[in-house]
C-alpha atoms as a PDB file:
ATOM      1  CA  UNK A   1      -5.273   4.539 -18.200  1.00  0.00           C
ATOM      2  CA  UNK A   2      -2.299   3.947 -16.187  1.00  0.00           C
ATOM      3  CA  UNK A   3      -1.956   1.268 -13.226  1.00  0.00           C
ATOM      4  CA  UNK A   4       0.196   2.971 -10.225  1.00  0.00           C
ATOM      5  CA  UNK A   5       1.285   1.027  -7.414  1.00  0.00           C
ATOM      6  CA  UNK A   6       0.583   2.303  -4.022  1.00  0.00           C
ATOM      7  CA  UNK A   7       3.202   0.934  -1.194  1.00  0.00           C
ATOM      8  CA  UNK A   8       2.646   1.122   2.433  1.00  0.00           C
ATOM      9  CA  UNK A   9       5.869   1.958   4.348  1.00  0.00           C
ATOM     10  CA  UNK A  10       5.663   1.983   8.079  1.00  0.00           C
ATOM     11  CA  UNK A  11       2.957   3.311  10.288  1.00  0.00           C
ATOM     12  CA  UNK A  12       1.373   2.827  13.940  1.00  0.00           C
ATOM     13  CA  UNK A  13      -0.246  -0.529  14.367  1.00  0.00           C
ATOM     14  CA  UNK A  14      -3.520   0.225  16.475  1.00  0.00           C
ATOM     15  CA  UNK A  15      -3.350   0.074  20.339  1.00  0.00           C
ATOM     16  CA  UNK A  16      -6.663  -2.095  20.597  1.00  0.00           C
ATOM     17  CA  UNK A  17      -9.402  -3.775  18.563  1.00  0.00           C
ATOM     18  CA  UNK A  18     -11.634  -1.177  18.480  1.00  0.00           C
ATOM     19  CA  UNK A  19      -8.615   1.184  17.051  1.00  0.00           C
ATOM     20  CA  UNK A  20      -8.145  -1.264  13.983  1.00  0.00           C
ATOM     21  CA  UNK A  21     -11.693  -1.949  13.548  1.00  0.00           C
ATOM     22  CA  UNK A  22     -11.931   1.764  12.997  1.00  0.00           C
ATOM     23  CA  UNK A  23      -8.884   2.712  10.953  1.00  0.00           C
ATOM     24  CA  UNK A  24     -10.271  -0.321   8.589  1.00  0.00           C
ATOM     25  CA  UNK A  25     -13.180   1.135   8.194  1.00  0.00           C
ATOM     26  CA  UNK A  26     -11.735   4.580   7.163  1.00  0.00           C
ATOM     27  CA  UNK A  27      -9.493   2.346   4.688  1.00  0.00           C
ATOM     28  CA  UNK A  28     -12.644   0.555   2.856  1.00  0.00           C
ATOM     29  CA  UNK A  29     -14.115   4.057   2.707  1.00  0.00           C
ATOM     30  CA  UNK A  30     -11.339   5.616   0.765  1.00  0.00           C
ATOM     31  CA  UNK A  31     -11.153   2.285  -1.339  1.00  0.00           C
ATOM     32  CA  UNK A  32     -15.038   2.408  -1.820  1.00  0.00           C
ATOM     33  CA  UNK A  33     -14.644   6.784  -2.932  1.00  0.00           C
ATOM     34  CA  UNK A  34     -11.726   5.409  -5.784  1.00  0.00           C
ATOM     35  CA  UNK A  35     -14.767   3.312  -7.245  1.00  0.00           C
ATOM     36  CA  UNK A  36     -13.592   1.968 -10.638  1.00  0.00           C
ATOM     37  CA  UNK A  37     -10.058   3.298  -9.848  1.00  0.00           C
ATOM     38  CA  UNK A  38      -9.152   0.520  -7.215  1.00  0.00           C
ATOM     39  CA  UNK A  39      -7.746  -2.703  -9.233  1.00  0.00           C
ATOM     40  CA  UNK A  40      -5.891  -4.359  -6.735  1.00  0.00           C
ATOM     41  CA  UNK A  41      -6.674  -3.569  -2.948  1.00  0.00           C
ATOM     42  CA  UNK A  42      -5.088  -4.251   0.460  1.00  0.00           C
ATOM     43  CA  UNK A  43      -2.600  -6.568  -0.177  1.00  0.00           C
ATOM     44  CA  UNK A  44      -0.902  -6.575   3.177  1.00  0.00           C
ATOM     45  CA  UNK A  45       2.463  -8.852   3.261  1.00  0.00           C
ATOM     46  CA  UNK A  46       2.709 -11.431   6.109  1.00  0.00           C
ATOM     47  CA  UNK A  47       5.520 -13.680   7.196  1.00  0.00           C
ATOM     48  CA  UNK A  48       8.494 -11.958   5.247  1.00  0.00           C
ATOM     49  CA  UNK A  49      11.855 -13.133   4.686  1.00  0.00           C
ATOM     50  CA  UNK A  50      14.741 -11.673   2.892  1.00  0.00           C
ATOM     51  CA  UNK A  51      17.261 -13.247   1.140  1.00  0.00           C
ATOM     52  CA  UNK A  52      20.396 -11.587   0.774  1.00  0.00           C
ATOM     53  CA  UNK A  53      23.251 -11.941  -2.424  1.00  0.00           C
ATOM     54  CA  UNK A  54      25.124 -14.603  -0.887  1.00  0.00           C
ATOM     55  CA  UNK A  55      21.875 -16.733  -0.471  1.00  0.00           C
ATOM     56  CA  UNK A  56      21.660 -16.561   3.219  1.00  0.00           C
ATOM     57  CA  UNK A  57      18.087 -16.295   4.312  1.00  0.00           C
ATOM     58  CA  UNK A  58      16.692 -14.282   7.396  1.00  0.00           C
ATOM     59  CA  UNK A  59      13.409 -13.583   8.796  1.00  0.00           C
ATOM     60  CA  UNK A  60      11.923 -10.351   8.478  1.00  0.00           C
ATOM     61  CA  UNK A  61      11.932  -7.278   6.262  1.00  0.00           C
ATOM     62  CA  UNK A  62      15.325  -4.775   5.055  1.00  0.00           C
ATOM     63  CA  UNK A  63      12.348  -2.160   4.715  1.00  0.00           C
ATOM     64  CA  UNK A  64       9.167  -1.367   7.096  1.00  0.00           C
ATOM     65  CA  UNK A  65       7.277  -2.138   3.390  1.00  0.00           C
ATOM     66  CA  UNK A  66       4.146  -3.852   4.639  1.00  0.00           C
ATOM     67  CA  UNK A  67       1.172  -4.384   1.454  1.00  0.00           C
ATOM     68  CA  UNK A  68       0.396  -2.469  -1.939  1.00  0.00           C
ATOM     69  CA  UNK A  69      -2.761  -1.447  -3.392  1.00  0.00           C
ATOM     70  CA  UNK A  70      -2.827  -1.141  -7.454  1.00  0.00           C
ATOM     71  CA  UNK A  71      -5.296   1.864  -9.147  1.00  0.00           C
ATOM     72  CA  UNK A  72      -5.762   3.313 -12.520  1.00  0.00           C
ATOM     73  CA  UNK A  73      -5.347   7.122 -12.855  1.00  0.00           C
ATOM     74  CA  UNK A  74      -5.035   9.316 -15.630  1.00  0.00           C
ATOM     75  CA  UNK A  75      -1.688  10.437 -14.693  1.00  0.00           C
ATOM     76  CA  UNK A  76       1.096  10.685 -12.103  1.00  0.00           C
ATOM     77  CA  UNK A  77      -0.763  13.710 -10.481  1.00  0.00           C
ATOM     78  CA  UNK A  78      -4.418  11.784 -10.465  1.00  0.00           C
ATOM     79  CA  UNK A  79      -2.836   8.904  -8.824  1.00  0.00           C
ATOM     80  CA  UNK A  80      -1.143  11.487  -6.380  1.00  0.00           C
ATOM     81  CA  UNK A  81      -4.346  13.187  -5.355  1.00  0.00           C
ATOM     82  CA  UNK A  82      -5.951   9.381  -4.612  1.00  0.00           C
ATOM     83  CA  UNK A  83      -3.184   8.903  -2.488  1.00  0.00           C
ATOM     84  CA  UNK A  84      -3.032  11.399  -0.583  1.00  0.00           C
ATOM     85  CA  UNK A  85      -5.865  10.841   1.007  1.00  0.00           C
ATOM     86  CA  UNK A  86      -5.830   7.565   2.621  1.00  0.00           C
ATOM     87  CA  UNK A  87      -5.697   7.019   5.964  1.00  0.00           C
ATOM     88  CA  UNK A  88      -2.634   4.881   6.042  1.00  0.00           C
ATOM     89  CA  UNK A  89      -1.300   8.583   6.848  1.00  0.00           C
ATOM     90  CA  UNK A  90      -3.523   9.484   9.893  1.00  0.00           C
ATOM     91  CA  UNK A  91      -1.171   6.030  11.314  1.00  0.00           C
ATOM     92  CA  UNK A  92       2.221   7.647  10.359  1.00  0.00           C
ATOM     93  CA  UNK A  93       2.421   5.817   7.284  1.00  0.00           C
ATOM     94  CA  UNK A  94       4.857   6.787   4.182  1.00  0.00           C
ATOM     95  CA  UNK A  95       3.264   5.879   0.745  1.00  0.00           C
ATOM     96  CA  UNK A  96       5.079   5.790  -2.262  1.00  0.00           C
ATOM     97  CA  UNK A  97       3.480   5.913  -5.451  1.00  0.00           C
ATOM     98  CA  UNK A  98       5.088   4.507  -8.456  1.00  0.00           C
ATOM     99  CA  UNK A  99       3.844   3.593 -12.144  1.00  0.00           C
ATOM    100  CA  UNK A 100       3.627  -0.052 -12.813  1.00  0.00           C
ATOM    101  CA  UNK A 101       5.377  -1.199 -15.987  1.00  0.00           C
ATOM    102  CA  UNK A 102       3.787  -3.672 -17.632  1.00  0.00           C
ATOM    103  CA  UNK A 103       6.566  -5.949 -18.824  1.00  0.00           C
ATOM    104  CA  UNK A 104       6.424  -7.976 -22.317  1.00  0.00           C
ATOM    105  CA  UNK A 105       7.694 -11.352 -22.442  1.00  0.00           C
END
């Protein structure tokens, strides 16, 4: 198997609460339905600062990137059809979907 990174890119933040607690159950649902798939879930980002060529540091994000998720899938197209069905989307949420290369040192 392959490992494909899943990146969250923008999205609605819920209006209340209540709105989160539901859109985070809808997320551990479509974690729980990848079963063995899921190897590295909701990892949101927090507190992000970028620092540009000339070294200068500012608060905040160049992208609206905010957490990953990592699953195995057969293939491009398997990891795809996970994706395409989490509710990050039903938020206005972009995912991107990208194999991870596992780099030898």
């Amino acid at each position: 198997m392959t490992q494909y990174v899943i990146t969250y890119l923008g999205g609605n933040q819920p209006s209340t609460p209540e709105e989160g607690q539901k859109h985070f159950a809808k997320y551990k649902e479509w974690l729980s339905s990848l079963g063995n798939a899921v190897i590295n879930p909701a990892n949101p980002f927090k507190n992000t600062h970028t620092i540009s060529p000339d070294g200068n540091i500012t608060e905040g994000s160049k992208t609206t990137m905010s957490g990953y998720t990592i699953i195995d899938a057969e293939s491009i197209d398997a990891a795809l059809e996970m994706a395409k069905v989490c509710p990050f989307l039903e938020i206005e949420g972009t995912l991107e979907v990208s194999e991870l290369v596992q780099m030898k040192m």
